[in-house]
N, C-alpha and C. Protein backbone atom coordinates (compact mmCIF):
# COMPACT_ATOMS: atom_id res chain seq x y z
N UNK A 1 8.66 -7.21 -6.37
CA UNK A 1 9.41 -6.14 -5.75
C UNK A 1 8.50 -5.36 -4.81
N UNK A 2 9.08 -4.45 -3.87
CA UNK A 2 7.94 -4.11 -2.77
C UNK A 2 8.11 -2.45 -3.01
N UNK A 3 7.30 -2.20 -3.44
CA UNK A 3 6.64 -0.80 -4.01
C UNK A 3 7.24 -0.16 -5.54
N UNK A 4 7.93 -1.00 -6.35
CA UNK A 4 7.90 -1.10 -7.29
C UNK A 4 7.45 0.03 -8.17
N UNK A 5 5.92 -0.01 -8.16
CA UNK A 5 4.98 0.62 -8.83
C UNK A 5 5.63 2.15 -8.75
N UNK A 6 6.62 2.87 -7.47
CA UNK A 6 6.67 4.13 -6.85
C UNK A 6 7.93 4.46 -8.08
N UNK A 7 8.79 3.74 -8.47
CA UNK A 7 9.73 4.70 -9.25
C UNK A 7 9.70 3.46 -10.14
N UNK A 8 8.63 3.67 -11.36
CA UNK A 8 8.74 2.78 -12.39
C UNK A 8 9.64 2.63 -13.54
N UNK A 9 10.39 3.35 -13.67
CA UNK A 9 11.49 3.16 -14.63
C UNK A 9 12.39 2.32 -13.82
N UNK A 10 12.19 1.62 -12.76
CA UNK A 10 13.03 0.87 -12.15
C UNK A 10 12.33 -0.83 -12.03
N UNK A 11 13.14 -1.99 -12.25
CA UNK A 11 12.99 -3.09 -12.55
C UNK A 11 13.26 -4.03 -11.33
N UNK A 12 14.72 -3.84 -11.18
CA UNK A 12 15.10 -4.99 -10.26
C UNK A 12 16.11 -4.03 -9.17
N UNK A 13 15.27 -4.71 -8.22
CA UNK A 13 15.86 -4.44 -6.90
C UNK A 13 17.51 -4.52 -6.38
N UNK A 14 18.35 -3.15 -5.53
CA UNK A 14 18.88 -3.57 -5.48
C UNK A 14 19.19 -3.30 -3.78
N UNK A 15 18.81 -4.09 -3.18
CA UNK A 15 18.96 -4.63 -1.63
C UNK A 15 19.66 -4.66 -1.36
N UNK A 16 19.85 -3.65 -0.34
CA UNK A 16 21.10 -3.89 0.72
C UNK A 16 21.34 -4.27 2.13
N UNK A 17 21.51 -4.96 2.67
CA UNK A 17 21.56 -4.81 4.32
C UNK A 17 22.71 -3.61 4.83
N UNK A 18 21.95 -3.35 5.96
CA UNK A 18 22.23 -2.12 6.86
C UNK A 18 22.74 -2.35 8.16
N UNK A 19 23.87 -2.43 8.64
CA UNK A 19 24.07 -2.51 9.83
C UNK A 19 23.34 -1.63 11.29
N UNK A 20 22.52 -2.14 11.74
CA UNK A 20 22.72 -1.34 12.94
C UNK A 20 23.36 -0.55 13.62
N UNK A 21 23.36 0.75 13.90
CA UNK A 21 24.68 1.86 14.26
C UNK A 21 23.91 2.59 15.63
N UNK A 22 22.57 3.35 15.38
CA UNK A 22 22.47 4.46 16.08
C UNK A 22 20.90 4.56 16.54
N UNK A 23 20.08 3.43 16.14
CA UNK A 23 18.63 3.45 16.30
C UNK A 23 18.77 2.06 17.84
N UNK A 24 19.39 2.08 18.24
CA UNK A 24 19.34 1.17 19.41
C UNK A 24 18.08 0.82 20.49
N UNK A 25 17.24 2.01 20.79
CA UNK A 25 16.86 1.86 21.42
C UNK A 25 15.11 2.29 20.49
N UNK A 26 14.16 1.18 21.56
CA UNK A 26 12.91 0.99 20.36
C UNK A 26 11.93 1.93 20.21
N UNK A 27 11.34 3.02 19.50
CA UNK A 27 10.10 3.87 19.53
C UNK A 27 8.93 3.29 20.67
N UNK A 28 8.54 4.52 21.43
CA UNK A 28 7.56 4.33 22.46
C UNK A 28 6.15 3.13 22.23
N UNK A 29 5.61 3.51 20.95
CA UNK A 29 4.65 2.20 20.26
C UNK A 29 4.96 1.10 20.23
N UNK A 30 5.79 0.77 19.95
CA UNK A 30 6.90 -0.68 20.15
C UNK A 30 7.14 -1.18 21.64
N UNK A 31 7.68 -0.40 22.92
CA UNK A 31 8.04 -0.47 23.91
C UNK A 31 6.50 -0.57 24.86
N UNK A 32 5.49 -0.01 24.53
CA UNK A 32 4.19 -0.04 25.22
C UNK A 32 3.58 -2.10 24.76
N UNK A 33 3.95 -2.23 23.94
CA UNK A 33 3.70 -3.39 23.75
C UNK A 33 4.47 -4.25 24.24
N UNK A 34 5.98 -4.62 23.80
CA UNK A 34 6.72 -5.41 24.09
C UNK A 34 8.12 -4.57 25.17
N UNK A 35 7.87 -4.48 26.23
CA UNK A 35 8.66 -3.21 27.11
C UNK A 35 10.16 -4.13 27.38
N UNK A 36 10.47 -5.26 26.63
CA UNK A 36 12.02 -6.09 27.02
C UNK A 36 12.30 -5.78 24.77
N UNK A 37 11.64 -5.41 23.76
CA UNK A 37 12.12 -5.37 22.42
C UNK A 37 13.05 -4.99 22.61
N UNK A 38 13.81 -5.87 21.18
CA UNK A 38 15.60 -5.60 21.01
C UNK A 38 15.45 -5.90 19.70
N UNK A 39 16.28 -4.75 18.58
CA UNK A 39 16.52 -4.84 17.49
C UNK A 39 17.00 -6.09 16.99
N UNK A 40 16.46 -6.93 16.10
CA UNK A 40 16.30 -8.28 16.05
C UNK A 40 17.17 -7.85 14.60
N UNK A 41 16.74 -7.29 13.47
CA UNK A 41 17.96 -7.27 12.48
C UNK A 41 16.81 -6.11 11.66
N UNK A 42 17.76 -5.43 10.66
CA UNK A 42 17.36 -3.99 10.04
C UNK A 42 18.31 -4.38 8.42
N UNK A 43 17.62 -3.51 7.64
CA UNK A 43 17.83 -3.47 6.43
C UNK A 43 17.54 -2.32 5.52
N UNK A 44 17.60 -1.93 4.28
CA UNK A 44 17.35 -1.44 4.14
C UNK A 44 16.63 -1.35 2.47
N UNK A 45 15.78 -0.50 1.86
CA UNK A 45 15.72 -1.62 0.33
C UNK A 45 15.73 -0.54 -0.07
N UNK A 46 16.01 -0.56 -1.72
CA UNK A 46 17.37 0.11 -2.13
C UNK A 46 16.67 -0.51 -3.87
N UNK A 47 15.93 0.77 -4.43
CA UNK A 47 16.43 0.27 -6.13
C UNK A 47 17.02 1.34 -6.52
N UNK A 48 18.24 0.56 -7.54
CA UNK A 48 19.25 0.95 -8.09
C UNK A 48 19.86 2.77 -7.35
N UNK A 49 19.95 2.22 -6.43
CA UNK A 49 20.46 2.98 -5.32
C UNK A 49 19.49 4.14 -4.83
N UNK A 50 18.21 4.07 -5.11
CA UNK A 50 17.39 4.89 -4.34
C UNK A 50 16.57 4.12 -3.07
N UNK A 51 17.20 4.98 -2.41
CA UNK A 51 16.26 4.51 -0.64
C UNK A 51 14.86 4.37 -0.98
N UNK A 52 14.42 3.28 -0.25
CA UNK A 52 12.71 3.68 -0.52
C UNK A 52 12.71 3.33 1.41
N UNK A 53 12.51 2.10 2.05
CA UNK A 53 12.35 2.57 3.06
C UNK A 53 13.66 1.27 4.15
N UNK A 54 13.69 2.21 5.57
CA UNK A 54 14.63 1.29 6.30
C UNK A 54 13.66 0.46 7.02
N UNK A 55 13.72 -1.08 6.92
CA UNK A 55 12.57 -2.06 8.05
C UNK A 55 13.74 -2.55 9.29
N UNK A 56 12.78 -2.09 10.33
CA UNK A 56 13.78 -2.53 11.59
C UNK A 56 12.80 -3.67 12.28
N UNK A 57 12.75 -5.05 12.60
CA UNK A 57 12.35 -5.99 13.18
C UNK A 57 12.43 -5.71 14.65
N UNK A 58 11.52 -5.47 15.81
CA UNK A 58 11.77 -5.59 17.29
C UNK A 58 10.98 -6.39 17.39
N UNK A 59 12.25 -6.90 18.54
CA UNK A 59 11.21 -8.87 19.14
C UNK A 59 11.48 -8.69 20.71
N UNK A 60 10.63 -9.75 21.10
CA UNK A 60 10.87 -9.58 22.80
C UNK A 60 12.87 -10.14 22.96
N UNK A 61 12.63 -10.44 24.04
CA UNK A 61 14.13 -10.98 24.28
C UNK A 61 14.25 -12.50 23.87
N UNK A 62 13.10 -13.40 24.03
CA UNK A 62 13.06 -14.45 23.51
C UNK A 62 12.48 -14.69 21.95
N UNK A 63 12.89 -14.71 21.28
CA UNK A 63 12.39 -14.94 19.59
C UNK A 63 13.08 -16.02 19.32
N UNK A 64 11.68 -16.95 17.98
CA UNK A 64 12.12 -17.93 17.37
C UNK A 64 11.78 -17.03 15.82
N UNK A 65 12.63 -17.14 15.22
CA UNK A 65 12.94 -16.68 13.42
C UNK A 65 12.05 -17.64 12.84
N UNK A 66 12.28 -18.65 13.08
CA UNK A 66 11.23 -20.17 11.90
C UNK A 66 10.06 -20.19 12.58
N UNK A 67 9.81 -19.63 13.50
CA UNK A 67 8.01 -19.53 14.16
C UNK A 67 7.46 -18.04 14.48
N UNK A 68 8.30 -17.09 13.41
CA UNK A 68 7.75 -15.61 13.63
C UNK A 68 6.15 -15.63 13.57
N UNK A 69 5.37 -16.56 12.69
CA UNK A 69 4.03 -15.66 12.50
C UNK A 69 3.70 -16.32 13.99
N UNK A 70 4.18 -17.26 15.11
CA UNK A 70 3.47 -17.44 16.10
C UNK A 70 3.63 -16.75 17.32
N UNK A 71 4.38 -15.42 17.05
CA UNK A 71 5.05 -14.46 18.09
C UNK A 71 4.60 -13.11 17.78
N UNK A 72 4.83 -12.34 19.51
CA UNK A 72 4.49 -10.90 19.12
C UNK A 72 5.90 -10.18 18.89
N UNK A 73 6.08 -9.40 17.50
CA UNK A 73 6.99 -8.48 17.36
C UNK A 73 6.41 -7.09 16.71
N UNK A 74 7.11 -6.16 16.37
CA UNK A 74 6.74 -5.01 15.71
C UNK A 74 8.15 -4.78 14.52
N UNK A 75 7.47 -4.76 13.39
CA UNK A 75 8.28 -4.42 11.60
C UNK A 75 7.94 -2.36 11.95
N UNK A 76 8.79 -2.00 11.95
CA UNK A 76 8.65 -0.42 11.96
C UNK A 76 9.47 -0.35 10.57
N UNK A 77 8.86 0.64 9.66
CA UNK A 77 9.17 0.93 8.02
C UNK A 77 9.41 2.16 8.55
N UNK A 78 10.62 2.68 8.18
CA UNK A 78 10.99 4.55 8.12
C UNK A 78 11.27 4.66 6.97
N UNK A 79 9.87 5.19 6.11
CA UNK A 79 10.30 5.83 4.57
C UNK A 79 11.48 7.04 4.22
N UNK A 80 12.06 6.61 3.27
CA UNK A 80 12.98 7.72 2.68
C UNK A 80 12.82 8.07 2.00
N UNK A 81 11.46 7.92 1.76
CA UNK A 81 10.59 9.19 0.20
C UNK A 81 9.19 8.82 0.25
N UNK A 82 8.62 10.04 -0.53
CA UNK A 82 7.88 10.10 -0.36
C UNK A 82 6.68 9.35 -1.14
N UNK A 83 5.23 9.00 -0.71
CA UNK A 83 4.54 7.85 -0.61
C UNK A 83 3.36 7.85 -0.39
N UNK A 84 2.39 7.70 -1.47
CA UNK A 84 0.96 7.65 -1.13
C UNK A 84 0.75 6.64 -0.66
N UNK A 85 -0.30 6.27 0.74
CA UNK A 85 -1.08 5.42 1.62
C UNK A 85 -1.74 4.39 0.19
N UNK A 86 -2.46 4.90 -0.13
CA UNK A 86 -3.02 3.77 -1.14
C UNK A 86 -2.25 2.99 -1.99
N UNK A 87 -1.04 3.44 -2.61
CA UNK A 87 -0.39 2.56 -3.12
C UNK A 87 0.58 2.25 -2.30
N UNK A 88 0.85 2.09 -1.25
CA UNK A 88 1.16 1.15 0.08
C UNK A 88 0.00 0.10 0.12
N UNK A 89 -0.79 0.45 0.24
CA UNK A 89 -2.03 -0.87 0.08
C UNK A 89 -1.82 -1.70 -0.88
N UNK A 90 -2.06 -1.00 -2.37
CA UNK A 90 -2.34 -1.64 -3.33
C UNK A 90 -0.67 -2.71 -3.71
N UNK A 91 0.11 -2.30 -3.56
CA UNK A 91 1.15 -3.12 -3.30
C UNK A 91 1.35 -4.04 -2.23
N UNK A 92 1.10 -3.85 -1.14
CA UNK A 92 0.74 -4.57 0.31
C UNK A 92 -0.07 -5.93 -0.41
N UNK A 93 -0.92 -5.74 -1.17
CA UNK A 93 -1.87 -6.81 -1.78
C UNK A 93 -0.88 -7.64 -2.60
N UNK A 94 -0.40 -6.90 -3.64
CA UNK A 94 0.15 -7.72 -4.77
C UNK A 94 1.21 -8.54 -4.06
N UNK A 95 1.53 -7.80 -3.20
CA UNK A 95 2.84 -9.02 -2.26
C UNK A 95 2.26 -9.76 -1.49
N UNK A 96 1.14 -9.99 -0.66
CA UNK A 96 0.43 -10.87 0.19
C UNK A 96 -0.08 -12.29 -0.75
N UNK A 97 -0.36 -12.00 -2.42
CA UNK A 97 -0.70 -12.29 -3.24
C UNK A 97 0.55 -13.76 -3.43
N UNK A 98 1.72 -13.51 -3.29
CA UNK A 98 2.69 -14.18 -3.42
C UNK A 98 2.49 -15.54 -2.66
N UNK A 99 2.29 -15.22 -1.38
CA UNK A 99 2.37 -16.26 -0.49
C UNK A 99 1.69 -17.29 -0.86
N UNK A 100 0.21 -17.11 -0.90
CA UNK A 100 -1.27 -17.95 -1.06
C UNK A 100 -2.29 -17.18 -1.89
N UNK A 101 -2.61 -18.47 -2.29
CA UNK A 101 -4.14 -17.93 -2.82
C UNK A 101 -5.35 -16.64 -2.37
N UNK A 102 -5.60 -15.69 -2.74
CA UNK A 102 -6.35 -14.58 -1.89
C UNK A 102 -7.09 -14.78 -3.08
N UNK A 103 -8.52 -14.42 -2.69
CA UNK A 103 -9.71 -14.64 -3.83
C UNK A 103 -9.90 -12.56 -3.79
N UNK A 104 -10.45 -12.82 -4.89
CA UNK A 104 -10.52 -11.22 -5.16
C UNK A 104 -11.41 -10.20 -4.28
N UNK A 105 -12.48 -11.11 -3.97
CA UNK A 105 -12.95 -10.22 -2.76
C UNK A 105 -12.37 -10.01 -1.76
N UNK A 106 -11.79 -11.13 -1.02
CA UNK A 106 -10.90 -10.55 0.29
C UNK A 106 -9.48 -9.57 -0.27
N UNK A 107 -9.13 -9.66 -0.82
CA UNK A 107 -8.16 -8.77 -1.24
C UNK A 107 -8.66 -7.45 -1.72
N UNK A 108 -9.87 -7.06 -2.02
CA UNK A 108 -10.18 -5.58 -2.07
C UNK A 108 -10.31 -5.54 -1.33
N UNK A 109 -11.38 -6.66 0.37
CA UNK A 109 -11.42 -5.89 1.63
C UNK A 109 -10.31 -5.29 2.27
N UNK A 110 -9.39 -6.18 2.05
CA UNK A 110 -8.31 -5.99 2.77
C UNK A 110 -7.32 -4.69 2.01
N UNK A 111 -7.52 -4.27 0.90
CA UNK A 111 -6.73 -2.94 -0.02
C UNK A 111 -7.49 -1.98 0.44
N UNK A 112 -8.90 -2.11 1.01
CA UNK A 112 -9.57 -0.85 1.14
C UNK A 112 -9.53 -0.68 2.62
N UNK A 113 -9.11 -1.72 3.43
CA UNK A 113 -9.15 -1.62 4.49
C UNK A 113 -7.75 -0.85 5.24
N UNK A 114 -6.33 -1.69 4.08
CA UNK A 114 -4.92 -0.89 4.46
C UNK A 114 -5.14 0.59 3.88
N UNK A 115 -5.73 0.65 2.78
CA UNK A 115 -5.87 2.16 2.59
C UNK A 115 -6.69 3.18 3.40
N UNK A 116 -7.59 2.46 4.29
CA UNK A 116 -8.21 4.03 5.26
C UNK A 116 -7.05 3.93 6.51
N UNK A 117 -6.35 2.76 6.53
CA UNK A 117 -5.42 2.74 7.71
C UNK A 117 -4.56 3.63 7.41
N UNK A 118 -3.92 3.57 6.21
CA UNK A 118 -2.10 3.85 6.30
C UNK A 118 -2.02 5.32 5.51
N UNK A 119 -1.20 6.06 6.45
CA UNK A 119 -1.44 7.54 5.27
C UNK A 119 -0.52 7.55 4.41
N UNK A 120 -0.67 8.74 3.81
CA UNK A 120 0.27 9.34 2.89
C UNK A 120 1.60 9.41 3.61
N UNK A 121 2.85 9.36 3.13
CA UNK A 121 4.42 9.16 3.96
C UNK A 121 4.94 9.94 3.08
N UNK A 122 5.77 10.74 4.32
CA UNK A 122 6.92 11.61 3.75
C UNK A 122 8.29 10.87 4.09
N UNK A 123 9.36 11.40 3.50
CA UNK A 123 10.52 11.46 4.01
C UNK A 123 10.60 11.29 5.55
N UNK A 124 11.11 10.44 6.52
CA UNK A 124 11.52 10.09 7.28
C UNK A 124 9.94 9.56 8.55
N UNK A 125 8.88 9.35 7.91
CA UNK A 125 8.02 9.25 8.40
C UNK A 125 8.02 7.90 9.04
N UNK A 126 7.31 6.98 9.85
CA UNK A 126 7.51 5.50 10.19
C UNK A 126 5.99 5.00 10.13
N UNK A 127 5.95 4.28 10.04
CA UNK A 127 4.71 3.19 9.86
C UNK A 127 5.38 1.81 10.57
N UNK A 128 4.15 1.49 11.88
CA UNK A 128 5.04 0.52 12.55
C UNK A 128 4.06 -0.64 12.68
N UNK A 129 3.47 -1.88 12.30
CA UNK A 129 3.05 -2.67 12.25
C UNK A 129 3.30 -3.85 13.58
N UNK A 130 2.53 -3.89 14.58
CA UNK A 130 2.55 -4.88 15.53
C UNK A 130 1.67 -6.48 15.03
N UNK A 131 2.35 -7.56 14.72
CA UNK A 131 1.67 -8.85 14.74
C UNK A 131 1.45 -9.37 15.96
N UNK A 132 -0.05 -9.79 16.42
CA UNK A 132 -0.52 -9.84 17.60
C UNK A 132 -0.91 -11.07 17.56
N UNK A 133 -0.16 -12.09 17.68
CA UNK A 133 -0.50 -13.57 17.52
C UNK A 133 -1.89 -14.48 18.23
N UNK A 134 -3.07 -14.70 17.06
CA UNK A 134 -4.13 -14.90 17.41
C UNK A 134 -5.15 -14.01 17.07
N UNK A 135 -4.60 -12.70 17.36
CA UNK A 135 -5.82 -11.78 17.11
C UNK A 135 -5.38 -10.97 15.74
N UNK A 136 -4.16 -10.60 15.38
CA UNK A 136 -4.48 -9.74 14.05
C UNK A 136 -3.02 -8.90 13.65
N UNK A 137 -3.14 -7.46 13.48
CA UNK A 137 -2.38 -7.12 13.31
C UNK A 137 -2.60 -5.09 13.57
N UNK A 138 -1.83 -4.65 14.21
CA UNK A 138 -2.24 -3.26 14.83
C UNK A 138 -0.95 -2.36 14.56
N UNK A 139 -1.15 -1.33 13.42
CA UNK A 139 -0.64 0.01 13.19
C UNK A 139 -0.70 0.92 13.90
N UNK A 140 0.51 1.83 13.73
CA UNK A 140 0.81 2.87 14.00
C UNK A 140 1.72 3.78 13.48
N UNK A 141 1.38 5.19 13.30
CA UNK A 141 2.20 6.37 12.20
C UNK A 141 2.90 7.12 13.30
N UNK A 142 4.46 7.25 13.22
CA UNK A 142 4.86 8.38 13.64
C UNK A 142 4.42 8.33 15.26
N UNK A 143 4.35 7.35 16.09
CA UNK A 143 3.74 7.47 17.82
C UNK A 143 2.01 7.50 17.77
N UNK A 144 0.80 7.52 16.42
CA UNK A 144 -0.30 7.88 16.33
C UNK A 144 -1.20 6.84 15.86
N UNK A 145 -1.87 6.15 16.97
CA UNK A 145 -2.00 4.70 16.66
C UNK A 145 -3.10 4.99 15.04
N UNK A 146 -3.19 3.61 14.43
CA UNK A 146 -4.23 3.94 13.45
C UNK A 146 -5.63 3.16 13.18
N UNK A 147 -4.78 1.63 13.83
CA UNK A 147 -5.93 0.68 13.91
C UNK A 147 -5.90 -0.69 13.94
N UNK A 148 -6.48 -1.04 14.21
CA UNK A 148 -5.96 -2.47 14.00
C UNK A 148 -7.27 -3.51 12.98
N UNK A 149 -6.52 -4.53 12.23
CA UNK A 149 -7.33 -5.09 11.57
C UNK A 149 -6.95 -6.58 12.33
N UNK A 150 -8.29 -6.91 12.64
CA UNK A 150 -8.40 -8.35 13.62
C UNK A 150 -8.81 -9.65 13.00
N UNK A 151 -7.86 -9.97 12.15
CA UNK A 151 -7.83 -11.00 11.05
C UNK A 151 -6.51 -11.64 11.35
N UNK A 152 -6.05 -13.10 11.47
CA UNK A 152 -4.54 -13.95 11.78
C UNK A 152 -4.19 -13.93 10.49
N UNK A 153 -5.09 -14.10 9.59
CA UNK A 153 -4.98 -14.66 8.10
C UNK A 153 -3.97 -13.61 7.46
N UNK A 154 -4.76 -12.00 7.21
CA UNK A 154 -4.39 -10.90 6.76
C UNK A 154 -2.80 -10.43 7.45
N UNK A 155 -2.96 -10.92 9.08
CA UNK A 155 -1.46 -10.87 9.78
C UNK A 155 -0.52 -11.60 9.30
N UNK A 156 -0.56 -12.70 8.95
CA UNK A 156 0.06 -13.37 8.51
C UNK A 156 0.64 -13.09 7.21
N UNK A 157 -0.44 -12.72 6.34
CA UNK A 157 -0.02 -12.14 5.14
C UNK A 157 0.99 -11.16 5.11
N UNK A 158 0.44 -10.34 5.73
CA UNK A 158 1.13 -8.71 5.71
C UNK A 158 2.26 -8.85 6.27
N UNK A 159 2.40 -9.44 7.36
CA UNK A 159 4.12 -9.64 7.84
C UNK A 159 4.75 -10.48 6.78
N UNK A 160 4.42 -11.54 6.11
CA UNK A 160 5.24 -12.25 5.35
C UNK A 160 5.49 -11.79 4.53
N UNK A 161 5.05 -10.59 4.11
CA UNK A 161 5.74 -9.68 2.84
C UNK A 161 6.99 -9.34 3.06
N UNK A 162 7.24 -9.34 4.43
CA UNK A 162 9.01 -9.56 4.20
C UNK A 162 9.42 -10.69 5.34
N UNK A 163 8.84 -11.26 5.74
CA UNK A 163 9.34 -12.40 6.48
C UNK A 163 9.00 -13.80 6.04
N UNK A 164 7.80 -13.65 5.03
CA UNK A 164 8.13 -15.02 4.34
C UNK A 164 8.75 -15.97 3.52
N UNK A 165 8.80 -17.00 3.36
CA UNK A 165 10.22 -17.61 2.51
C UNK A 165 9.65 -16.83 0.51
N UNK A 166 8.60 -17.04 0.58
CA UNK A 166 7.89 -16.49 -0.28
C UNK A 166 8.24 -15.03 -0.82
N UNK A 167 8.66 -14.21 0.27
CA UNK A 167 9.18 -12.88 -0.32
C UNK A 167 9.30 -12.24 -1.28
N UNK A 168 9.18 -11.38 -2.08
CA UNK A 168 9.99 -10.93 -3.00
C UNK A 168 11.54 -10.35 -2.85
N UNK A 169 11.73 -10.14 -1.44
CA UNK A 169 13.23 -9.80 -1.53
C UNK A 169 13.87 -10.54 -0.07
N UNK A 170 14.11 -11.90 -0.59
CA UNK A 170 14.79 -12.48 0.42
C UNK A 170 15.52 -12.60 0.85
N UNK A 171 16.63 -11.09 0.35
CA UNK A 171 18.40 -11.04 1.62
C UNK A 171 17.45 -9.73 2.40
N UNK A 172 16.29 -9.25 2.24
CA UNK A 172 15.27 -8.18 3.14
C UNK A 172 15.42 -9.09 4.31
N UNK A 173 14.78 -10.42 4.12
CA UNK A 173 13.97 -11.47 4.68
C UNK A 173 15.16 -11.74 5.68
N UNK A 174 16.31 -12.38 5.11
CA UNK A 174 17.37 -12.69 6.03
C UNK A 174 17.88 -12.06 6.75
N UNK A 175 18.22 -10.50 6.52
CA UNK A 175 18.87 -9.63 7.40
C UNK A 175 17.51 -9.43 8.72
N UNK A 176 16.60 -9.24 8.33
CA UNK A 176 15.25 -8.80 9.26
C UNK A 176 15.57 -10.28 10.44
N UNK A 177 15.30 -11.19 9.59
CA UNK A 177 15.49 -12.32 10.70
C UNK A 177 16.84 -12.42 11.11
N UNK A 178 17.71 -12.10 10.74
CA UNK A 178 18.70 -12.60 11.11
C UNK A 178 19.64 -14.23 10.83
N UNK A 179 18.87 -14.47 9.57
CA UNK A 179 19.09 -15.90 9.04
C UNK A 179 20.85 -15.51 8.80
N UNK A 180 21.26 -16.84 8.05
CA UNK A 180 22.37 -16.63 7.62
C UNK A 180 22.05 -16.46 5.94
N UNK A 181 22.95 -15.70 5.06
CA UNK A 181 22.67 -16.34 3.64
C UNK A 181 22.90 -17.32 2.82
């Protein structure tokens, strides 16, 4: 489950997809990169009816869904509660964990590395993740860039926490891409 750990009396996820209504047009961080992005598909995740956060997918105008990790898009997360940076990391791990094998050292680099990146999140805050195919993967809070970590491997990881078949919540996975179910 993807942040799990945040309201632990809660078990199993209950996911919803979100129609697109009123966010049409893409945050400036998003648009400085890819200046043709179009809401590719949005969702929202949901245990036992508490919001945790909305993920909106922007892709250029041309996107392939079955060759995302070989494209540039931006995953923007708008939390709906509130959220310590480190256990955004430390969960960020346990789900990267899913995909492939991570040996324990690269996975603390990489927990200590999302944790000086990603802050603390309030209520309606965004955290927007650009995959930069080849070179890595580059954050940003709220319009305030944060950094980028220049690893394909770790990119790969970190986006497939909700775009891989691997997932933990794969109607997340489908609505984001736009698969069918």
């Amino acid at each position: 489950m993807l942040f799990a750990q945040e309201v632990p009396a809660l078990q199993v996820p209950a996911m919803l997809p979100v129609v697109q209504t009123s966010h049409t047009a893409p945050p400036p961080e998003v648009t400085s990169l890819l200046p043709d992005a179009r809401l590719h598909g949005q969702a929202t995740l949901r245990f036992f009816g508490l919001d945790i956060y909305q993920a909106g997918l922007w892709v250029p105008a041309v996107f392939a869904p079955a060759r995302w990790e070989q494209q540039t898009f931006a995953l923007e997360l708008t939390y709906l509660r509130d959220l310590k940076g480190r256990a955004i990391a430390q969960r960020s791990v346990a789900e990267m964990r899913r995909q492939d094998a991570l040996d324990d050292t690269l996975a603390s680099q990489w927990e200590a590395r999302m944790a000086a990146l990603f802050p603390d999140v309030r209520r309606g805050d965004r955290i927007t993740g650009v995959h930069l195919p080849g070179r890595g993967a580059r954050f940003v809070a709220n319009g305030r860039e944060l950094g980028e970590v220049a690893d394909t491997r770790f990119a790969r990881m970190f986006f497939g926490i909700w775009l891989a078949p691997q997932t933990s919540e794969p109607a997340l996975r489908t609505a984001l891409l736009g698969l069918r179910p």
